[in-house]
PDB file of N, CA and C in Angstrom:
ATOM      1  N   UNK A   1     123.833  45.214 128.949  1.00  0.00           N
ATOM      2  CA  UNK A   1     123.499  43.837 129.244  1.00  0.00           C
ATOM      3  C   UNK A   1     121.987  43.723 129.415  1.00  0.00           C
ATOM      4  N   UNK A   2     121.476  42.645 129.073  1.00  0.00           N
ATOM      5  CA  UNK A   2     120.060  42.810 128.996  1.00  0.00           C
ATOM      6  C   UNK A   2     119.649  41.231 129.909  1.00  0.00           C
ATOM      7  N   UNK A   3     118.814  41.840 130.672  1.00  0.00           N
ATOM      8  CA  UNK A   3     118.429  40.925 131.813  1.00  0.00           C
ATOM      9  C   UNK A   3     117.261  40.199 131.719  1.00  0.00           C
ATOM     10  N   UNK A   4     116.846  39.232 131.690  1.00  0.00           N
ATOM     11  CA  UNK A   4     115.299  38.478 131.163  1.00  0.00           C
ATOM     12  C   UNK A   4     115.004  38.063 132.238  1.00  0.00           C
ATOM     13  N   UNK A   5     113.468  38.108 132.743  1.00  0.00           N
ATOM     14  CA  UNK A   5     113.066  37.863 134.140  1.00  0.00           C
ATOM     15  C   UNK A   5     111.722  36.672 133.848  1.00  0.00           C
ATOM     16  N   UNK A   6     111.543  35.598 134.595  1.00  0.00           N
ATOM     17  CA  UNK A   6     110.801  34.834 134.270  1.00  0.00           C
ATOM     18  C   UNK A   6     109.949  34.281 135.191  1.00  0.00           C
ATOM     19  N   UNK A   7     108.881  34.908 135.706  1.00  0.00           N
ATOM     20  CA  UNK A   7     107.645  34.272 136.443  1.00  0.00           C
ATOM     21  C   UNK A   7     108.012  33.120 137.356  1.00  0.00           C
ATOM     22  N   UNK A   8     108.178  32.519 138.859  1.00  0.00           N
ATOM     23  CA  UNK A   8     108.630  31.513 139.414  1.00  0.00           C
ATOM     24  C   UNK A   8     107.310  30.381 138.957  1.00  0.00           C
ATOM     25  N   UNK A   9     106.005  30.693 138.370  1.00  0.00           N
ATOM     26  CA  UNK A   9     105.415  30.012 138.274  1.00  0.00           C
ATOM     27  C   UNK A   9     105.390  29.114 136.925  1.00  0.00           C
ATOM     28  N   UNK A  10     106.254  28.807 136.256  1.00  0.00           N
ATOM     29  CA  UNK A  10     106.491  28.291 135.152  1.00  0.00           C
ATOM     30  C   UNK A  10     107.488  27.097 135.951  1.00  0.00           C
ATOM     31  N   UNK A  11     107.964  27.033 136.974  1.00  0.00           N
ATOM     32  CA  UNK A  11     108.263  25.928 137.770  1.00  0.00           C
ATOM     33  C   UNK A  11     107.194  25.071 138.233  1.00  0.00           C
ATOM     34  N   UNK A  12     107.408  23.770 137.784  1.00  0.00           N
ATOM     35  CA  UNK A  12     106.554  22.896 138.561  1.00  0.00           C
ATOM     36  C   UNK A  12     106.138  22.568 140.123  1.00  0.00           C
ATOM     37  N   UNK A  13     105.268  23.254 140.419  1.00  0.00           N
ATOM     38  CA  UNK A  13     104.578  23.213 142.266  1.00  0.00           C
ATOM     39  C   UNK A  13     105.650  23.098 142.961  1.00  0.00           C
ATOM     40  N   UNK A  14     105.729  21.165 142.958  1.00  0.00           N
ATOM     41  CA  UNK A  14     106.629  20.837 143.678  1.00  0.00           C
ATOM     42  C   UNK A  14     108.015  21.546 143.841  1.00  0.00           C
ATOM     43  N   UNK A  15     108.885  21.847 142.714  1.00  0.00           N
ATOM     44  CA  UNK A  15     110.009  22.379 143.230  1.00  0.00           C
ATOM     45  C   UNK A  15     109.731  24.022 143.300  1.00  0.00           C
ATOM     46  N   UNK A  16     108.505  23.939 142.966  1.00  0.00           N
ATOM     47  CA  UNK A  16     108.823  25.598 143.379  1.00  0.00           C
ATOM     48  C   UNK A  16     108.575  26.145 145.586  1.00  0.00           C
ATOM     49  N   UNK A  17     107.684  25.072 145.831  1.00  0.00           N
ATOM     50  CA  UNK A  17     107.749  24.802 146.798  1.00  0.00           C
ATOM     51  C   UNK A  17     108.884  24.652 147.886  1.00  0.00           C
ATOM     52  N   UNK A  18     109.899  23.721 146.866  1.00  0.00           N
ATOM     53  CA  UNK A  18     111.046  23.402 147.846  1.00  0.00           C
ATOM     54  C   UNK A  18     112.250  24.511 147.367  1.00  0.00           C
ATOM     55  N   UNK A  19     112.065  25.678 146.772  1.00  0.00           N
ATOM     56  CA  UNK A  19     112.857  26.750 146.443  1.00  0.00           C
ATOM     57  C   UNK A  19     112.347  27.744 147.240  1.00  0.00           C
ATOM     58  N   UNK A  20     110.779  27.546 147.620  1.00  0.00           N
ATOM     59  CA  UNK A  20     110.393  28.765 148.647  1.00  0.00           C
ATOM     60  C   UNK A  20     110.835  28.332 149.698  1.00  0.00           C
ATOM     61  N   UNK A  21     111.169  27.171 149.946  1.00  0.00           N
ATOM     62  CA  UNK A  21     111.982  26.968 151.742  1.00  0.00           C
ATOM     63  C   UNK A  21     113.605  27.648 152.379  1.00  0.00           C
ATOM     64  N   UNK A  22     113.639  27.899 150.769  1.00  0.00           N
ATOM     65  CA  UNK A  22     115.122  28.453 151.323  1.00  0.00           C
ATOM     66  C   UNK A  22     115.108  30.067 150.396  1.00  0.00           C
ATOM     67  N   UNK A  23     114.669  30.203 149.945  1.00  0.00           N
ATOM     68  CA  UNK A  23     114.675  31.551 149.239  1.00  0.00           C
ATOM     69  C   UNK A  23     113.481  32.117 149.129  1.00  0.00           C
ATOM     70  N   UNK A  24     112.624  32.413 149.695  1.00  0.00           N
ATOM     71  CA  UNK A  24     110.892  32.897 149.918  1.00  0.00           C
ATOM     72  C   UNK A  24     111.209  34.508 149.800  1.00  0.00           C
ATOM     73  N   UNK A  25     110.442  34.737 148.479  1.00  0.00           N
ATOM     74  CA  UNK A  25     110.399  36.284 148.185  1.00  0.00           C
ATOM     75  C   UNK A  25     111.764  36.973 147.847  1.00  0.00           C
ATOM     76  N   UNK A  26     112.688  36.496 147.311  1.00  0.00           N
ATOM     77  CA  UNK A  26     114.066  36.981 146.907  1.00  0.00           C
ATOM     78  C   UNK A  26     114.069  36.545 145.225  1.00  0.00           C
ATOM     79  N   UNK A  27     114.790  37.161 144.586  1.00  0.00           N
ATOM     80  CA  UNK A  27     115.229  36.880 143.362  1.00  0.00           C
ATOM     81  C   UNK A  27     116.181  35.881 142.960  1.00  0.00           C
ATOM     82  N   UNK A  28     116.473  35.042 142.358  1.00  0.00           N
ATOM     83  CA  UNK A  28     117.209  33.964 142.144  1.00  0.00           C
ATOM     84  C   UNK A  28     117.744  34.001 140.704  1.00  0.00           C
ATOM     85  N   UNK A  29     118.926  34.006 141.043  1.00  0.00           N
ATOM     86  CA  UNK A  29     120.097  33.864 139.645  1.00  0.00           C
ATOM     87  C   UNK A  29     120.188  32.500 139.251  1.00  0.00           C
ATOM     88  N   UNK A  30     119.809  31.871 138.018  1.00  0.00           N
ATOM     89  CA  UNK A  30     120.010  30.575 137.816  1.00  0.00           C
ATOM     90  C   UNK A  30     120.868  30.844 136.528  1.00  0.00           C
ATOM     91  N   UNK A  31     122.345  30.522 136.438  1.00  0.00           N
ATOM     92  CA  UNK A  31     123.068  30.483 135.285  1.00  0.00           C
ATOM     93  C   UNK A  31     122.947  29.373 134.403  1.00  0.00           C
ATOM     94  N   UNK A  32     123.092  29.705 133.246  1.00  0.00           N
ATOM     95  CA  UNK A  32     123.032  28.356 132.005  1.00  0.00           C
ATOM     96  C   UNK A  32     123.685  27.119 132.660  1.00  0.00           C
ATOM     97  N   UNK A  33     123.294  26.270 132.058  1.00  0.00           N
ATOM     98  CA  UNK A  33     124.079  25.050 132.006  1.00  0.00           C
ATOM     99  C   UNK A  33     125.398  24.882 130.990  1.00  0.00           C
ATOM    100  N   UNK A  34     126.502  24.075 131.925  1.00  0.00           N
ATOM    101  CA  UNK A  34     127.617  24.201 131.116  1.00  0.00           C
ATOM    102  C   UNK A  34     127.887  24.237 129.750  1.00  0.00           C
ATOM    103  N   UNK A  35     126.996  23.019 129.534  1.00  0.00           N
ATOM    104  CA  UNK A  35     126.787  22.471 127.901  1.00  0.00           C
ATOM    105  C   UNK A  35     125.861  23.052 127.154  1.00  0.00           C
ATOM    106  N   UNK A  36     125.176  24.476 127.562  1.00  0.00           N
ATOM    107  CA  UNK A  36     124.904  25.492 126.396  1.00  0.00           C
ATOM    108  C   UNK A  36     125.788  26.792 125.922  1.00  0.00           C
ATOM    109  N   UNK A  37     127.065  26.732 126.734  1.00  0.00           N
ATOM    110  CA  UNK A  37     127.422  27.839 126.718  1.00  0.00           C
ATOM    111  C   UNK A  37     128.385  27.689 125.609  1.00  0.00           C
ATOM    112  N   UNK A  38     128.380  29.145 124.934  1.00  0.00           N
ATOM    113  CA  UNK A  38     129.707  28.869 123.967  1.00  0.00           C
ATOM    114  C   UNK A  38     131.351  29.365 124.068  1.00  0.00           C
ATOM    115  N   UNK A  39     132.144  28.700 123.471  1.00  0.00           N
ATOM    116  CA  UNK A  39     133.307  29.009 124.102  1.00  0.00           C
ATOM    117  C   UNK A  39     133.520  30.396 123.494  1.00  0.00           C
ATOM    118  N   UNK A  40     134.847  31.596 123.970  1.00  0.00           N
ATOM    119  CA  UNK A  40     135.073  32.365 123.654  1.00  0.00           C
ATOM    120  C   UNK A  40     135.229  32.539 122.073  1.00  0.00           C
ATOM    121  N   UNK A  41     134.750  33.560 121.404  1.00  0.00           N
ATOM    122  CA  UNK A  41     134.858  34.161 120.357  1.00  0.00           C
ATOM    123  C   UNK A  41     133.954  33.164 119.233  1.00  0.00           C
ATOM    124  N   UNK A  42     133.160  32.375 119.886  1.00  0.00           N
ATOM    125  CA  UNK A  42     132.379  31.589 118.979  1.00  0.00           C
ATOM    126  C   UNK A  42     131.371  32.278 118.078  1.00  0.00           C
ATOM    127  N   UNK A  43     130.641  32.792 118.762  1.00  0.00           N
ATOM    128  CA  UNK A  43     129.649  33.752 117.971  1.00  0.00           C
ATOM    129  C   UNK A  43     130.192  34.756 117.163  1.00  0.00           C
ATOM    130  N   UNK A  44     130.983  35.677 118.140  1.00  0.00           N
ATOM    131  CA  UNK A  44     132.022  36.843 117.017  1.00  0.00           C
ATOM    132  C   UNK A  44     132.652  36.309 115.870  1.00  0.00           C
ATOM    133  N   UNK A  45     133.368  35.245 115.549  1.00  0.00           N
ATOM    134  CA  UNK A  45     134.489  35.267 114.861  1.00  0.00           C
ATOM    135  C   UNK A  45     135.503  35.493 115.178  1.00  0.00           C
ATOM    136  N   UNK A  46     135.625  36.064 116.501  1.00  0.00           N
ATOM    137  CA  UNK A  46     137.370  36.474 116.750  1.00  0.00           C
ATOM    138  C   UNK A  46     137.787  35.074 116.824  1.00  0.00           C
ATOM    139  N   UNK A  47     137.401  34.092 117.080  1.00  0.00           N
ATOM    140  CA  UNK A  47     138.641  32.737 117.355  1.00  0.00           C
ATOM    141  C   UNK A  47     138.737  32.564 116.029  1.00  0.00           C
ATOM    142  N   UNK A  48     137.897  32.265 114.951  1.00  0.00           N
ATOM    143  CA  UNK A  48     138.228  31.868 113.838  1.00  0.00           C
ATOM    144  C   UNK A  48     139.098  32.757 113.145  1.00  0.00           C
ATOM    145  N   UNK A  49     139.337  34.181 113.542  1.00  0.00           N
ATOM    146  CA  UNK A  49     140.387  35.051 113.061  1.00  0.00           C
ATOM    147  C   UNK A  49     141.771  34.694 113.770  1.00  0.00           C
ATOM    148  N   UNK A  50     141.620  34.846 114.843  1.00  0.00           N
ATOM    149  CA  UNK A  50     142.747  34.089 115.714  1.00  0.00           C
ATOM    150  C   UNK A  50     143.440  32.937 115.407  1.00  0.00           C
ATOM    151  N   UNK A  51     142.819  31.794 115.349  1.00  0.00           N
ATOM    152  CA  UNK A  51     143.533  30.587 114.242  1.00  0.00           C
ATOM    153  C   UNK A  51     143.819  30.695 112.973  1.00  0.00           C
ATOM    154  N   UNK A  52     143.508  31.695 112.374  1.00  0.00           N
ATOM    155  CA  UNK A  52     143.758  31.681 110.977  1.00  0.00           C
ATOM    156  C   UNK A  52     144.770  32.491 110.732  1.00  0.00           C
ATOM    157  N   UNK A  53     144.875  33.327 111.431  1.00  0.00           N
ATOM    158  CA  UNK A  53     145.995  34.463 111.949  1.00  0.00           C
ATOM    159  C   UNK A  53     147.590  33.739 112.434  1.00  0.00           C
ATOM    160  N   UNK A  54     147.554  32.639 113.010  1.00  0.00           N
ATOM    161  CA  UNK A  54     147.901  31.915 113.578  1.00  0.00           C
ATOM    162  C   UNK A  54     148.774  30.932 112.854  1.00  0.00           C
ATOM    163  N   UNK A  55     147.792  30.667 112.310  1.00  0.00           N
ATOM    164  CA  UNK A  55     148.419  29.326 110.641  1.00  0.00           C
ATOM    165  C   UNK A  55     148.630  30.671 109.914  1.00  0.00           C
ATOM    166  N   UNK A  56     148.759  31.654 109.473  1.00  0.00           N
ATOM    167  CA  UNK A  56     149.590  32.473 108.545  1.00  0.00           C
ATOM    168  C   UNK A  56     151.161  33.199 109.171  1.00  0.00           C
ATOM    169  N   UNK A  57     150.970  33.656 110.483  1.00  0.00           N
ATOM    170  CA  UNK A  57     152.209  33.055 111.166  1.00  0.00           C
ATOM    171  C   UNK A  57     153.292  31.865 111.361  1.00  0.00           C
ATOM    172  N   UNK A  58     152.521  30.964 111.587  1.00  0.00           N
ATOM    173  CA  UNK A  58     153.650  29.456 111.224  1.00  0.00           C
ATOM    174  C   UNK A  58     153.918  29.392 109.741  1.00  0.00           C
ATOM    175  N   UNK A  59     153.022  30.020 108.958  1.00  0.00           N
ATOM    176  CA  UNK A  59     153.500  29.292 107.566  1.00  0.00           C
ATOM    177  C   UNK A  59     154.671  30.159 107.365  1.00  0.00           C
ATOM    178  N   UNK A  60     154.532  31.088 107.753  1.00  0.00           N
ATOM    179  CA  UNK A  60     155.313  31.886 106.912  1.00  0.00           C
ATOM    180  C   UNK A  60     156.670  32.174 107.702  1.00  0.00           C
ATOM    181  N   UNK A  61     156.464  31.265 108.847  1.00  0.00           N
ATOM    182  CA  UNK A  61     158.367  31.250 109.483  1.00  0.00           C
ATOM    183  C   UNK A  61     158.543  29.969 109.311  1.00  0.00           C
ATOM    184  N   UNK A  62     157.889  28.950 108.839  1.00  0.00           N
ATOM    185  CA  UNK A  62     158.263  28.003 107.988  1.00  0.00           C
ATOM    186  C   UNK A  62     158.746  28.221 107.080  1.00  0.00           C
ATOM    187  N   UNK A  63     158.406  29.567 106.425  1.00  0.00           N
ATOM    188  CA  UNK A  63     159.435  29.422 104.694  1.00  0.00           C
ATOM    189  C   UNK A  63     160.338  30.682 105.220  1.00  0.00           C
ATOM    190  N   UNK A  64     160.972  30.783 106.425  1.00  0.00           N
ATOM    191  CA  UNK A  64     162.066  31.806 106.373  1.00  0.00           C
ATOM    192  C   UNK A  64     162.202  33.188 107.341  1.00  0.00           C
ATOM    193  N   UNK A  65     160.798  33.332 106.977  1.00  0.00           N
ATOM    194  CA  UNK A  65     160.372  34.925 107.786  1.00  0.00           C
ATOM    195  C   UNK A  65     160.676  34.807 109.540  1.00  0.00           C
ATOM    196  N   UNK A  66     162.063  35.805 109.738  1.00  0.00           N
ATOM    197  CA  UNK A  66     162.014  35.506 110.982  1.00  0.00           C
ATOM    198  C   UNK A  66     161.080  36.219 111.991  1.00  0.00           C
ATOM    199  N   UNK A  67     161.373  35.867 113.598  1.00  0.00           N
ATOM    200  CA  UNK A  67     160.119  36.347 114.414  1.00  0.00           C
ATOM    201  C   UNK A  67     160.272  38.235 114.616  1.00  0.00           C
ATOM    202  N   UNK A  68     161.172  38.633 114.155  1.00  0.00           N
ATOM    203  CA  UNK A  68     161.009  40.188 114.037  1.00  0.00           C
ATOM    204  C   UNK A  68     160.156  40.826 112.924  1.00  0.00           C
ATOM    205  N   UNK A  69     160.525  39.713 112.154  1.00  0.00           N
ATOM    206  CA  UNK A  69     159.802  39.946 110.294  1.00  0.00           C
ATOM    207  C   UNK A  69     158.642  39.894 110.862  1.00  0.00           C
ATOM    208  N   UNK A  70     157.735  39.465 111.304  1.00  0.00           N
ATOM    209  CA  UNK A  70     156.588  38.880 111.752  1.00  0.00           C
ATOM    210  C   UNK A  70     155.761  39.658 113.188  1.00  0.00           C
ATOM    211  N   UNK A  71     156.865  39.725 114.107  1.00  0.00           N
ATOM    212  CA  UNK A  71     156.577  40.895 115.122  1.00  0.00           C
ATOM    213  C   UNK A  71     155.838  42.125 114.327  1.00  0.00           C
ATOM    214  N   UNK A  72     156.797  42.774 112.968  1.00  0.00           N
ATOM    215  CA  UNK A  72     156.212  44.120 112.504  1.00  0.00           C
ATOM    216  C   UNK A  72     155.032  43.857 111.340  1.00  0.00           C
ATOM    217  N   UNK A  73     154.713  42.497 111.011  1.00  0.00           N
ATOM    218  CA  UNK A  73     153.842  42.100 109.832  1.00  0.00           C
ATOM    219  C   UNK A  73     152.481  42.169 110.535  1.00  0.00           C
ATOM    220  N   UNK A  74     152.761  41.206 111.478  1.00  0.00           N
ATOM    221  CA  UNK A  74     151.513  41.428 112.721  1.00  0.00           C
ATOM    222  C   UNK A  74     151.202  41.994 114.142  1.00  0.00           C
ATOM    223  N   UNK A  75     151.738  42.673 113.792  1.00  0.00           N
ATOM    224  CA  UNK A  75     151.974  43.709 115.411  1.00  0.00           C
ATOM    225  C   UNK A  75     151.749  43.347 116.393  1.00  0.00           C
ATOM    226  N   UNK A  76     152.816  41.818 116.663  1.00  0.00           N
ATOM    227  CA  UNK A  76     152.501  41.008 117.822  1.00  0.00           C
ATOM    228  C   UNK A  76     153.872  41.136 118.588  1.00  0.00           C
ATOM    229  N   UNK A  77     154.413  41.216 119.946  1.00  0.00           N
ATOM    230  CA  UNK A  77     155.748  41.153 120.771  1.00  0.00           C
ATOM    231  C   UNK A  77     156.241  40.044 120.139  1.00  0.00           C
ATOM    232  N   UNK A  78     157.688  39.997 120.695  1.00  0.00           N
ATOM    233  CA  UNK A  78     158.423  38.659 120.000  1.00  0.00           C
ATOM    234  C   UNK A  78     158.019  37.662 120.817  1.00  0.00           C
ATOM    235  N   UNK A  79     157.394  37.794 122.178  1.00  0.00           N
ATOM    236  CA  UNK A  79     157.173  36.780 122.549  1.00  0.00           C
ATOM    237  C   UNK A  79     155.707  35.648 122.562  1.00  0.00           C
ATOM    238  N   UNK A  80     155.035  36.984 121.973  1.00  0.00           N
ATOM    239  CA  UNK A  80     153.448  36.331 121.277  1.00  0.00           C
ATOM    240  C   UNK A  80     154.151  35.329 120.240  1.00  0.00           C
ATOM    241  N   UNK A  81     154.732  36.056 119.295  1.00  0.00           N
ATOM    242  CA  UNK A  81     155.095  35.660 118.084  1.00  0.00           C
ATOM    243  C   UNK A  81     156.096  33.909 118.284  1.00  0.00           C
ATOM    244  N   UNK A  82     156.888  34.044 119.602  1.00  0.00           N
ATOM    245  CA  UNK A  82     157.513  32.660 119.803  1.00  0.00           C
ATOM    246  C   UNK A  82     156.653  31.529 120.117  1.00  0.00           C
ATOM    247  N   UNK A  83     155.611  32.178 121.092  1.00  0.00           N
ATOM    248  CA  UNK A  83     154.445  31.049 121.699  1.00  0.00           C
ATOM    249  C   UNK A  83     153.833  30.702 120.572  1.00  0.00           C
ATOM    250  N   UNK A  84     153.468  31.062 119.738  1.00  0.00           N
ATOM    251  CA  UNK A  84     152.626  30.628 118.070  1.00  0.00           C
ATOM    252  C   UNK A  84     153.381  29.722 117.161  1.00  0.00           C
ATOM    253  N   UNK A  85     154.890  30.212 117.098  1.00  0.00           N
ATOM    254  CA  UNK A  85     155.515  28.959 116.171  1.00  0.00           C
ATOM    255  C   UNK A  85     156.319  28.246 116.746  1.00  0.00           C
ATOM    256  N   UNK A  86     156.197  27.965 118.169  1.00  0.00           N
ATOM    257  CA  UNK A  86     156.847  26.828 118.903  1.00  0.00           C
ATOM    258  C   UNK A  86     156.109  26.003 119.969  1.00  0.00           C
ATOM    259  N   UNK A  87     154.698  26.931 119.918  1.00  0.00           N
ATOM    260  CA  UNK A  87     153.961  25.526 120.615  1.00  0.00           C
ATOM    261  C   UNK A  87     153.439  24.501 119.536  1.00  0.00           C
ATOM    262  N   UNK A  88     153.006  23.496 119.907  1.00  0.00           N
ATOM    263  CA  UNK A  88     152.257  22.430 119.092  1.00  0.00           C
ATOM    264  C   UNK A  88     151.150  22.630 118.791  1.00  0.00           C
ATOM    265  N   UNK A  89     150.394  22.597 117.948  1.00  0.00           N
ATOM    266  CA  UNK A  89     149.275  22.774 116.802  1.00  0.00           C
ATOM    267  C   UNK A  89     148.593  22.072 117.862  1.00  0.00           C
ATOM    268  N   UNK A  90     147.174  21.899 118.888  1.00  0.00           N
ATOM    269  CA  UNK A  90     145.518  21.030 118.997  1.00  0.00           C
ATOM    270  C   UNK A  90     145.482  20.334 118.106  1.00  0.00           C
TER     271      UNK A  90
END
């Protein structure tokens, strides 16, 4: 994990002022903001493998293939395999 450290003086006076009233000479963790963060597997690709993985499962117990056929096609439990073609599609 790689840690980036950033000078308190790149804060404007004023609030750096009112951050030394309660934290004077300590290190401070400031986490992202909600709305930069990305959801799981965004950057990797695993979600986009995951949904696609997903829709080749339903299709294909749509045309027949039952959930054992499918348990050993994708080496998923029968009960992965039920939650995928009996919940509702997002």
């Amino acid at each position: 994990m790689i840690i980036k450290y950033a000078k308190a003086d790149i804060l404007p006076d004023e609030l750096l002022r009112e951050v030394q009233k309660y934290m004077n000479g300590v290190m401070v963790y400031i986490p992202k903001s909600e709305g930069l963060r990305k959801g799981w597997g965004v950057n990797s690709g695993g979600r986009a493998y995951i949904q696609q993985r997903n829709l080749q499962i339903r299709h294909a117990f749509a045309h027949g293939a039952t959930v054992d056929q499918l348990t050993e096609q994708f080496f998923l439990s029968c009960d992965s395999i039920k939650k995928i073609v009996y919940t509702k599609m997002k």
